[in-house]
N, C-alpha and C. Protein backbone atom coordinates (compact mmCIF):
# COMPACT_ATOMS: atom_id res chain seq x y z
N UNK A 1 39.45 4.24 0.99
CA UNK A 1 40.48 5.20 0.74
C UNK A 1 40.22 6.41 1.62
N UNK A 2 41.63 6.59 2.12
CA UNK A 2 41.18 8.17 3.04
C UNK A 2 41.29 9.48 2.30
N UNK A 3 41.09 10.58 2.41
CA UNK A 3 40.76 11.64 2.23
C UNK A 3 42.54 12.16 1.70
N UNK A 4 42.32 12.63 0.39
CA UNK A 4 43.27 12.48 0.24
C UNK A 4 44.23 14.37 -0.27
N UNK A 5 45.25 14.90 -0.46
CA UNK A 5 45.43 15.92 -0.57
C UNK A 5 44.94 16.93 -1.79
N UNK A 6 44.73 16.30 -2.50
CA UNK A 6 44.16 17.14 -3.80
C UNK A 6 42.08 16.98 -3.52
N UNK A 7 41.76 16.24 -2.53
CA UNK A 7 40.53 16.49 -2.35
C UNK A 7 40.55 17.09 -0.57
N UNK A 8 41.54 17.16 0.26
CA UNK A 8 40.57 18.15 1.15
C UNK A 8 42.20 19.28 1.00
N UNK A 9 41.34 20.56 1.46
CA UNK A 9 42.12 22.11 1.29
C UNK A 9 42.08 21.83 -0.32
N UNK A 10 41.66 21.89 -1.26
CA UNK A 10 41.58 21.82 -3.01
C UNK A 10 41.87 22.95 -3.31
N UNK A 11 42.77 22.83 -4.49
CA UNK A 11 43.13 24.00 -4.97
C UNK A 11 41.94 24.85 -6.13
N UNK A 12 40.86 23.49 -6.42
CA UNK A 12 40.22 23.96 -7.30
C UNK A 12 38.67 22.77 -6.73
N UNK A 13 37.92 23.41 -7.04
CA UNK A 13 36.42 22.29 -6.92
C UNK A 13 37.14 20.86 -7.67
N UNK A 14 36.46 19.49 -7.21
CA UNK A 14 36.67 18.21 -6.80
C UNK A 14 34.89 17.64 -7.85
N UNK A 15 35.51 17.09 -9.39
CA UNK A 15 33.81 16.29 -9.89
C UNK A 15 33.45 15.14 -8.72
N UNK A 16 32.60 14.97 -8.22
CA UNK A 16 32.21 13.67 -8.51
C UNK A 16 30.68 13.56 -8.97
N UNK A 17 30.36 12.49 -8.92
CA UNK A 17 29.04 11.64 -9.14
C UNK A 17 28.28 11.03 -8.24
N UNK A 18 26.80 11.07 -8.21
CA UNK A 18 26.46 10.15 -7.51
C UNK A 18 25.47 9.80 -8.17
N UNK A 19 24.53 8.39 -7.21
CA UNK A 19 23.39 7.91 -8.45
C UNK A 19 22.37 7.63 -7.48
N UNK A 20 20.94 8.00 -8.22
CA UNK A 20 19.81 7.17 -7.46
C UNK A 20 19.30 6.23 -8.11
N UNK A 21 18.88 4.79 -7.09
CA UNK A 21 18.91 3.81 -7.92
C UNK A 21 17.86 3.30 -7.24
N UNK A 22 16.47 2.85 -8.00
CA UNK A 22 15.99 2.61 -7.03
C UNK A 22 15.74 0.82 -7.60
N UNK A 23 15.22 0.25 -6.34
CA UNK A 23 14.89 -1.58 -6.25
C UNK A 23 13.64 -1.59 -6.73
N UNK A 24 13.45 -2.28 -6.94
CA UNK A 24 11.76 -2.95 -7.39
C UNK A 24 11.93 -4.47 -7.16
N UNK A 25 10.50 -4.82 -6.94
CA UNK A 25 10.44 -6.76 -7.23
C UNK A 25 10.99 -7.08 -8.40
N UNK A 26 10.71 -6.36 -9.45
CA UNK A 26 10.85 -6.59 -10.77
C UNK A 26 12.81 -6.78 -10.74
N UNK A 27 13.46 -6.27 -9.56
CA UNK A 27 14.85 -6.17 -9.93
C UNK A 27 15.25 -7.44 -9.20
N UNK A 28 14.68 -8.37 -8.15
CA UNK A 28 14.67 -9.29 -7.27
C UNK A 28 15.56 -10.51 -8.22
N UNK A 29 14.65 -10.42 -9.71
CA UNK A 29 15.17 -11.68 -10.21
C UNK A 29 16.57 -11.38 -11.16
N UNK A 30 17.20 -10.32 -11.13
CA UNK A 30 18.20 -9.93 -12.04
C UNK A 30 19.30 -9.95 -11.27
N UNK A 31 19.26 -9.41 -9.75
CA UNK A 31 20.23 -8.92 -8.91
C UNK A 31 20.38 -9.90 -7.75
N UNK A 32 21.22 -10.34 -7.36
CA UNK A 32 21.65 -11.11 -5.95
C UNK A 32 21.38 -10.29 -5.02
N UNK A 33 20.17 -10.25 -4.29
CA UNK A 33 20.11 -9.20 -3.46
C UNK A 33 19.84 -10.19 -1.77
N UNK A 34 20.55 -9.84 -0.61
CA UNK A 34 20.98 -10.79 0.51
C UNK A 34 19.02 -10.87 0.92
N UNK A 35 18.99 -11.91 1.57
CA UNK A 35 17.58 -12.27 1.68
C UNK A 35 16.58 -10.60 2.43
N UNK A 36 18.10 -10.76 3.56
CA UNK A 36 17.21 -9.41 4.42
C UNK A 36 16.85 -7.73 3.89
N UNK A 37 17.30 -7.99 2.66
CA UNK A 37 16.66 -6.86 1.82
C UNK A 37 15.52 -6.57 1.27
N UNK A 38 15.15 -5.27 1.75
CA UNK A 38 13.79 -5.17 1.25
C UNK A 38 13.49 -5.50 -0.33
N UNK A 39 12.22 -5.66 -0.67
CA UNK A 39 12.29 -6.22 -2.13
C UNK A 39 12.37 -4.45 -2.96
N UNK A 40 11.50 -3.15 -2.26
CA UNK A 40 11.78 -2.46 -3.28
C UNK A 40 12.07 -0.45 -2.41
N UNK A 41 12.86 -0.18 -3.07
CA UNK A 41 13.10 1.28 -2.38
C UNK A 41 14.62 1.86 -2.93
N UNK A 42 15.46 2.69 -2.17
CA UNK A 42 16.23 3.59 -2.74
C UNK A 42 17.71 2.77 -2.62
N UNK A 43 18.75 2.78 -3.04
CA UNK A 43 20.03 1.94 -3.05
C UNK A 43 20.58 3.32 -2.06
N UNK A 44 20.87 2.83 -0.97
CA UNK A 44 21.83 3.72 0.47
C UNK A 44 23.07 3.38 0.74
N UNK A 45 24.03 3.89 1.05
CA UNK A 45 25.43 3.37 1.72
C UNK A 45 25.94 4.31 2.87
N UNK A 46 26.39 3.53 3.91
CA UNK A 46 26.81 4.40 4.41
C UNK A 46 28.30 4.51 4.51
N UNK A 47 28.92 5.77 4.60
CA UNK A 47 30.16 6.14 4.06
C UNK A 47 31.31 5.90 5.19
N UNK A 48 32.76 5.20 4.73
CA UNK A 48 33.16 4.89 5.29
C UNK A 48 34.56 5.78 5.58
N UNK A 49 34.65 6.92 5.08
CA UNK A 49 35.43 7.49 5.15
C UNK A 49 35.46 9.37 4.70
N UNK A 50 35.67 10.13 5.28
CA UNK A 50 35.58 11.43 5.34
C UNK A 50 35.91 12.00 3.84
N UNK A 51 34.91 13.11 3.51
CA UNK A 51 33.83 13.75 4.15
C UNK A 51 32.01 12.39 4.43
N UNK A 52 32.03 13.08 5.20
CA UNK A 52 30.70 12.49 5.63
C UNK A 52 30.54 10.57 6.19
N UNK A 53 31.73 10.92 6.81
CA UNK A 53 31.92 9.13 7.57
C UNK A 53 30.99 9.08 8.44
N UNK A 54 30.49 7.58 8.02
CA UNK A 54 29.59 7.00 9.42
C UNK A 54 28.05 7.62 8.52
N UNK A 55 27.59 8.72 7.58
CA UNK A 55 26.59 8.74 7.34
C UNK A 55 26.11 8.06 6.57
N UNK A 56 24.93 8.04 6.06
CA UNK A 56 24.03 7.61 5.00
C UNK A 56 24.00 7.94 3.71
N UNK A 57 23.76 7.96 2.69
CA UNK A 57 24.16 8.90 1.55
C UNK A 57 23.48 8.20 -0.02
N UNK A 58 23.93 8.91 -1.06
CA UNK A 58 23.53 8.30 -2.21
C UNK A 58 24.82 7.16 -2.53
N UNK A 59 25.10 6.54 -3.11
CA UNK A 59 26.35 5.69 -3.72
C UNK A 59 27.03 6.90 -4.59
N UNK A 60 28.12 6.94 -4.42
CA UNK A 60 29.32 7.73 -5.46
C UNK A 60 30.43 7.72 -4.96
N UNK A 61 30.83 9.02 -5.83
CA UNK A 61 32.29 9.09 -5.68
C UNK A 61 32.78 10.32 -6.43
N UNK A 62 34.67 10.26 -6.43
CA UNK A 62 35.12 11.10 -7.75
C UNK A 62 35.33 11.03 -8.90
N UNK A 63 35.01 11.55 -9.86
CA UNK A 63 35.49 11.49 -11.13
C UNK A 63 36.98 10.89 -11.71
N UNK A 64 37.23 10.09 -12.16
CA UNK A 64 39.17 9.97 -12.39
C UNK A 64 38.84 10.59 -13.92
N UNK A 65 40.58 10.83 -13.67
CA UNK A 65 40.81 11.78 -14.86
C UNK A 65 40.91 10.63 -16.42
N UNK A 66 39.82 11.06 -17.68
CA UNK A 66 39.49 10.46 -18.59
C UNK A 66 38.07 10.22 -18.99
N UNK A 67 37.83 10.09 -17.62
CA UNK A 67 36.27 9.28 -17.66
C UNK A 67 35.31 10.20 -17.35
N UNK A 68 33.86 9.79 -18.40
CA UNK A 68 32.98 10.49 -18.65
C UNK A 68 32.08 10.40 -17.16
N UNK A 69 31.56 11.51 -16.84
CA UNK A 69 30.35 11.13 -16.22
C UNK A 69 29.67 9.98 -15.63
N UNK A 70 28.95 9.55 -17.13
CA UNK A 70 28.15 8.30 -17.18
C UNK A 70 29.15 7.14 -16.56
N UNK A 71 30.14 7.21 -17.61
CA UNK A 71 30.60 6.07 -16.44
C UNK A 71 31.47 5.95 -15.13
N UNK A 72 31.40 7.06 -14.79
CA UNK A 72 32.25 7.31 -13.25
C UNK A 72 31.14 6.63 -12.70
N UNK A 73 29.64 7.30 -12.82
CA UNK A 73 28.93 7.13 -11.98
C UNK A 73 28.32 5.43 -12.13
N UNK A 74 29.04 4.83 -13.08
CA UNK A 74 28.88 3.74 -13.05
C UNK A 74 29.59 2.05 -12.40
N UNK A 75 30.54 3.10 -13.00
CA UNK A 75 32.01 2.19 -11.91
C UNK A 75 31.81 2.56 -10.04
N UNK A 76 31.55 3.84 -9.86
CA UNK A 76 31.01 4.28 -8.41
C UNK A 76 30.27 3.45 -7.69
N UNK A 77 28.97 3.17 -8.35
CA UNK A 77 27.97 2.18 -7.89
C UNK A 77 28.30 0.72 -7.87
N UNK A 78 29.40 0.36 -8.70
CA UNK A 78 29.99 -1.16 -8.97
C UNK A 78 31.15 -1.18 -8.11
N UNK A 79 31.94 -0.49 -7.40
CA UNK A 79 32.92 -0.10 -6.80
C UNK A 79 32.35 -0.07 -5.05
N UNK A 80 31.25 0.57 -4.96
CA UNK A 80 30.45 0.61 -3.89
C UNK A 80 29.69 -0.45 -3.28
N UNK A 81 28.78 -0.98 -4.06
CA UNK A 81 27.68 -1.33 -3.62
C UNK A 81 27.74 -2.72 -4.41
N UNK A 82 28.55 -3.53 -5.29
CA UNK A 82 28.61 -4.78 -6.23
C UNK A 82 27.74 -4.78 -7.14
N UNK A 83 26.89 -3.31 -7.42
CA UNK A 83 26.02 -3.39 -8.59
C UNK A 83 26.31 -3.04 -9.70
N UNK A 84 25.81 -3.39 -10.94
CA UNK A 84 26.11 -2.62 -12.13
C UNK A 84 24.69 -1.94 -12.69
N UNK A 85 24.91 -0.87 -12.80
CA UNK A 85 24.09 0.07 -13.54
C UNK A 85 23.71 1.05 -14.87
N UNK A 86 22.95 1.09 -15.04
CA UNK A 86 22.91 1.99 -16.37
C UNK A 86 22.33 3.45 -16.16
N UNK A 87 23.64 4.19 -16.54
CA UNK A 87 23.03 5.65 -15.81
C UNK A 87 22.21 6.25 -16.50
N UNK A 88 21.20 6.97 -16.58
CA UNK A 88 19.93 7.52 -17.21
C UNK A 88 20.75 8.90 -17.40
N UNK A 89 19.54 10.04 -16.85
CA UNK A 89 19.18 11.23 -17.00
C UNK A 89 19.94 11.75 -15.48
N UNK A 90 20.42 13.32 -16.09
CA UNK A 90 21.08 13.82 -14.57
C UNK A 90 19.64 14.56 -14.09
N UNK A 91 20.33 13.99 -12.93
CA UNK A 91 19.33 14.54 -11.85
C UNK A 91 19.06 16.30 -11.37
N UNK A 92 20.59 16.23 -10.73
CA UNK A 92 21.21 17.50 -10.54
C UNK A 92 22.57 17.77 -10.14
N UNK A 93 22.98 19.25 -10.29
CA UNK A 93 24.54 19.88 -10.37
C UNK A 93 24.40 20.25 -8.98
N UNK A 94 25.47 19.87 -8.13
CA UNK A 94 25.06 21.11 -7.00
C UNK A 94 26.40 21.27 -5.93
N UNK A 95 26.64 22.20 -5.36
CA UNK A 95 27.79 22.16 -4.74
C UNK A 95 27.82 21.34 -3.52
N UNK A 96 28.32 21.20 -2.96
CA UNK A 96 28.90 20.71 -1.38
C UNK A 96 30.07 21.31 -0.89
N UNK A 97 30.39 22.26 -0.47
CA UNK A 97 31.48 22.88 0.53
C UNK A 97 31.58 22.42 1.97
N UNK A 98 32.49 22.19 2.59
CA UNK A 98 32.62 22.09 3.83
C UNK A 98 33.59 23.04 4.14
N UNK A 99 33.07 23.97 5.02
CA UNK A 99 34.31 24.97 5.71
C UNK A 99 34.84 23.88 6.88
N UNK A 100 36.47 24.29 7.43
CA UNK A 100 37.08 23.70 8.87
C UNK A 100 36.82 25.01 9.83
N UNK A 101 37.99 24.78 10.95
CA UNK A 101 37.14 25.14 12.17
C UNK A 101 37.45 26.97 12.37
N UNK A 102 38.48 26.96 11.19
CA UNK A 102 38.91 28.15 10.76
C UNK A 102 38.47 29.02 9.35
N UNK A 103 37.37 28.70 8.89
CA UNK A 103 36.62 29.24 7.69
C UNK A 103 37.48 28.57 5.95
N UNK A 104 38.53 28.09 6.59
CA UNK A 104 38.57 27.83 5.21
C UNK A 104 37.93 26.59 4.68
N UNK A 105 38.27 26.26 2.97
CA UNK A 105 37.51 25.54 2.41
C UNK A 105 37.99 23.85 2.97
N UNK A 106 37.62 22.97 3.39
CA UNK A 106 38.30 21.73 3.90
C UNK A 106 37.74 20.65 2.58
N UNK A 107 36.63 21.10 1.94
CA UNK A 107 36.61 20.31 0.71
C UNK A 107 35.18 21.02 -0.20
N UNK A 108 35.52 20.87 -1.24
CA UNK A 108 34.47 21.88 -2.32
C UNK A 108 34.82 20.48 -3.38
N UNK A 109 33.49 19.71 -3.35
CA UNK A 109 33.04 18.77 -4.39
C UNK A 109 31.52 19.56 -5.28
N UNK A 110 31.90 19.22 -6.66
CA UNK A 110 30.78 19.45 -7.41
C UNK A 110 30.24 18.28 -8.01
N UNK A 111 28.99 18.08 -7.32
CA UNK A 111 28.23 16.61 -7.45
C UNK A 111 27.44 16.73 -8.78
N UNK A 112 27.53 16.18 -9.50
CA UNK A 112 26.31 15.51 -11.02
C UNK A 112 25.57 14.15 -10.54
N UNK A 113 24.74 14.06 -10.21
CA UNK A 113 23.96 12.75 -9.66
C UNK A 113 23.06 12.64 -10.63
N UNK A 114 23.13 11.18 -11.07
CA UNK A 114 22.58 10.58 -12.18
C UNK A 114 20.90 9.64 -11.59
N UNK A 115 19.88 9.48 -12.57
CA UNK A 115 19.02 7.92 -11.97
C UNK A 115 19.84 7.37 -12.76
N UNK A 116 19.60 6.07 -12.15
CA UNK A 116 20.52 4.87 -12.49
C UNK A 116 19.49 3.63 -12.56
N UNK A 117 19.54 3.18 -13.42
CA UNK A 117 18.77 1.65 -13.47
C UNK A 117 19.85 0.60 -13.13
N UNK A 118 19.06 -0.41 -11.97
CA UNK A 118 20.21 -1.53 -12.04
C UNK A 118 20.05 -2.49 -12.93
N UNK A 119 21.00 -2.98 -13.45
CA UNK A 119 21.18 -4.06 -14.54
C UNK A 119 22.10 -5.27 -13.93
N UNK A 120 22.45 -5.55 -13.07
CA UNK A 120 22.96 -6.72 -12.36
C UNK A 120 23.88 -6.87 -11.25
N UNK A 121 24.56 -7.94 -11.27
CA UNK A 121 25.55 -7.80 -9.70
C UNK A 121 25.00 -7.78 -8.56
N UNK A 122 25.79 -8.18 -7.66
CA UNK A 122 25.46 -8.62 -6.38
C UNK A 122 25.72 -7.89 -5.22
N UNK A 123 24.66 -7.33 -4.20
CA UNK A 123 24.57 -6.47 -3.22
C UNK A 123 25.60 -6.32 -2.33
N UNK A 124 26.39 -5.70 -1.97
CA UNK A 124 27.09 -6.01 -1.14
C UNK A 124 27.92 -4.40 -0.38
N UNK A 125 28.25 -4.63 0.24
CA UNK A 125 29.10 -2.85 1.14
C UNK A 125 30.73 -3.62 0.51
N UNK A 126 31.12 -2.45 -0.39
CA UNK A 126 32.09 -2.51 -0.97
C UNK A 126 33.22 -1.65 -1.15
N UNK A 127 34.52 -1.27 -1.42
CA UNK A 127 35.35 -0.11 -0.82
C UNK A 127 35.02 1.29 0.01
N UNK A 128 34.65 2.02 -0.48
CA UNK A 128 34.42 3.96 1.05
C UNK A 128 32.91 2.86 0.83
N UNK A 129 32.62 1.98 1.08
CA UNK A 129 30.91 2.08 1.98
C UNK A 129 30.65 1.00 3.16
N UNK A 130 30.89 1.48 4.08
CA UNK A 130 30.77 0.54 5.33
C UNK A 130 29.41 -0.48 5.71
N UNK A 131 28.25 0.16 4.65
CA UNK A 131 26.78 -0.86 5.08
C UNK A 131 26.47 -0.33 3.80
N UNK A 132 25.48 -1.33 3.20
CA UNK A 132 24.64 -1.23 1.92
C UNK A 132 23.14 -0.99 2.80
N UNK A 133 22.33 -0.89 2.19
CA UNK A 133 20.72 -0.71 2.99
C UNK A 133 19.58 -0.02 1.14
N UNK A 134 18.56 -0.70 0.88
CA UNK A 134 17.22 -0.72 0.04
C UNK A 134 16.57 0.25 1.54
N UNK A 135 15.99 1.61 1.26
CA UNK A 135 15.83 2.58 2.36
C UNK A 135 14.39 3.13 1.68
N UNK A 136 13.16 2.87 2.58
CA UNK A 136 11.72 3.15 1.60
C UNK A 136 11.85 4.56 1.21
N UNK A 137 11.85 4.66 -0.09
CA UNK A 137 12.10 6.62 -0.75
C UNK A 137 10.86 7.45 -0.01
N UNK A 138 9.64 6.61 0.79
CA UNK A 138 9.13 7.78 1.32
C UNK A 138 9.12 7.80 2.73
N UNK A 139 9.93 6.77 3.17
CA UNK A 139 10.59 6.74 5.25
C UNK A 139 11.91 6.88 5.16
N UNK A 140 12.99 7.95 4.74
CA UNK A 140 14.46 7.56 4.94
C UNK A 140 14.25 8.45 6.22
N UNK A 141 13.99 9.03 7.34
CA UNK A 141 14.23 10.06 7.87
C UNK A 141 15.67 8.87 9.02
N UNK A 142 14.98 7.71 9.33
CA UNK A 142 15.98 6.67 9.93
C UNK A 142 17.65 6.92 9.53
N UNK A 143 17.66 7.19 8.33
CA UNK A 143 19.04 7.41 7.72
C UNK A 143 19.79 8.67 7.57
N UNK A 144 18.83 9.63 8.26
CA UNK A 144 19.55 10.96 8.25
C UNK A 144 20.37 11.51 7.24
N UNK A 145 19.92 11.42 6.44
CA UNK A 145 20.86 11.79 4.62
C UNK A 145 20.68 13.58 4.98
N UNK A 146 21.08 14.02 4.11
CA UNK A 146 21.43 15.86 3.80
C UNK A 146 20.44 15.62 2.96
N UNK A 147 19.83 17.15 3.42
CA UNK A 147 18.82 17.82 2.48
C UNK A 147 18.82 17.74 1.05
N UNK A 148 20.25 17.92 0.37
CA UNK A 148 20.34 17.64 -1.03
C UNK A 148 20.36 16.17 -1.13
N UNK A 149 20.70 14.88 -0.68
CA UNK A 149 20.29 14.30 -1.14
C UNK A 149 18.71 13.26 -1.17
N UNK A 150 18.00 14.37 -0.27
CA UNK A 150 16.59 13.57 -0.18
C UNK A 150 16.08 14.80 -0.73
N UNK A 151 16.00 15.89 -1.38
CA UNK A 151 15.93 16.73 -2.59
C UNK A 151 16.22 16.13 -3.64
N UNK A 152 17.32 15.25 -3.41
CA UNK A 152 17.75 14.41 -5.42
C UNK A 152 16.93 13.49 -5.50
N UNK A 153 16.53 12.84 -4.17
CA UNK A 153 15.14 11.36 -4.37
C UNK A 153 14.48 11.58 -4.78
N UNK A 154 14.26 12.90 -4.30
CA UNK A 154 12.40 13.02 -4.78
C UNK A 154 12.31 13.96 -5.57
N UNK A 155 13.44 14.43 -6.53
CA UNK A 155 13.10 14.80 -7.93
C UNK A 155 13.29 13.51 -8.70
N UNK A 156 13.96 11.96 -8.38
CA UNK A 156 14.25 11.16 -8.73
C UNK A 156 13.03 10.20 -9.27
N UNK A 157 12.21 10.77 -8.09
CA UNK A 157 10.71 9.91 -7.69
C UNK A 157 9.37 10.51 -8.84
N UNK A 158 9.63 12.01 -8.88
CA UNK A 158 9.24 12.92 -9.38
C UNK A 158 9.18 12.47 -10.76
N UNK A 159 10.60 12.46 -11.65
CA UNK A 159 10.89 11.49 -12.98
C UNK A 159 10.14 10.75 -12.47
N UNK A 160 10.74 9.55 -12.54
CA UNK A 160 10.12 8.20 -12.55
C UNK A 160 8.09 8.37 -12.13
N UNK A 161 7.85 8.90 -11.75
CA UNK A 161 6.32 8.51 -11.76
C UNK A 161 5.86 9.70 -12.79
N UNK A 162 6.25 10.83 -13.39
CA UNK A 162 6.00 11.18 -15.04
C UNK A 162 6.18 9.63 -16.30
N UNK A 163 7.35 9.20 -16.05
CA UNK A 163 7.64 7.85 -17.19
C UNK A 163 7.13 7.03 -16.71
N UNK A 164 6.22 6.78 -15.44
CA UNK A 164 5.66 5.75 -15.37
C UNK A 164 3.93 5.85 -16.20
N UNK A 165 3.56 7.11 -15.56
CA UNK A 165 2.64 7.89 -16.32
C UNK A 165 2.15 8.39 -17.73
N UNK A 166 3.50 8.36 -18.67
CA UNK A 166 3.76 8.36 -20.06
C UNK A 166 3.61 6.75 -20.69
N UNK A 167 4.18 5.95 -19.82
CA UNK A 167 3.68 4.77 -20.32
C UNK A 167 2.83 3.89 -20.40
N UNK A 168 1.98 4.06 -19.06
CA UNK A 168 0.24 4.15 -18.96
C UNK A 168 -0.49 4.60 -20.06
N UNK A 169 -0.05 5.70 -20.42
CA UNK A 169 -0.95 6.47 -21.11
C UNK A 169 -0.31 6.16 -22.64
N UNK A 170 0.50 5.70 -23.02
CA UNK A 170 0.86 5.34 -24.42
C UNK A 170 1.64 6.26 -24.60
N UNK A 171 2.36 7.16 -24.21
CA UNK A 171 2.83 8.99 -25.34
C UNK A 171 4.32 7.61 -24.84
């Protein structure tokens, strides 16, 4: 879908969602994942349509009107990428503005990015995502993502090795 009038020049900030999701071996046997995928690291897409075409990114999208959060950002990732997920804990709130070549606003999205556990479905580059890619959470520099979203990994990473740590330890 292209860029459409109520999301660029907005009369008002634009929800969406996005999710970090990361692979494990442990996800190998749940998920159809294409052979040439790595067995474990971050779920990437790259975007097929403006803002931010041709880059790298987390999986998301916009909010439609009704739907909660949790499951925007769930249909997003199933809409994207052929996975289904279970969205956890938010990550973080944060803006994204893009000024045009004349200062005004050309799009003001307010992102909620969720972790996401995958729970099934099959890998694949699916509507706005032109390539799917498993991207190692501590080598993406290859993928050139924005600061906020390799800031959301690695508070992502951050969680996840506290709950990995809590469960080691019994609490």
């Amino acid at each position: 879908m292209t860029a459409t009038p109520d999301r660029e020049y907005p009369a008002r900030p634009v929800v969406g969602v996005g999710a970090v999701v990361f692979i494990t071996p442990h996800h190998r046997g749940m998920l159809d994942l294409p052979g040439e995928i790595p067995d474990s690291g971050v779920l990437l897409v790259r975007r097929r349509f403006q803002p931010l075409a041709g880059q790298w990114s987390l999986p998301g999208g916009m909010l439609e009107v009704g739907e909660t959060l949790a499951a925007g950002v769930a249909r997003e990732v199933l809409e994207e990428t052929g996975l289904v997920v279970d969205p956890g804990p938010v990550l973080e709130v944060l803006d994204r503005i893009t000024l045009d070549s004349e200062g005004r606003v050309q799009y003001h999205f307010v992102l909620v990015d969720y972790l996401c556990r995958p729970a099934g479905g099959r890998l694949r580059a699916c509507s706005d995502a032109a390539e799917v890619a498993i991207g190692d959470a501590g080598a993406l520099e290859p993928f050139g993502l924005t600061l906020d979203a390799g800031a959301v990994i690695a508070r992502a990473l951050e969680l996840e090795a506290v709950a990995s740590n809590h469960v080691r330890r019994g609490v």
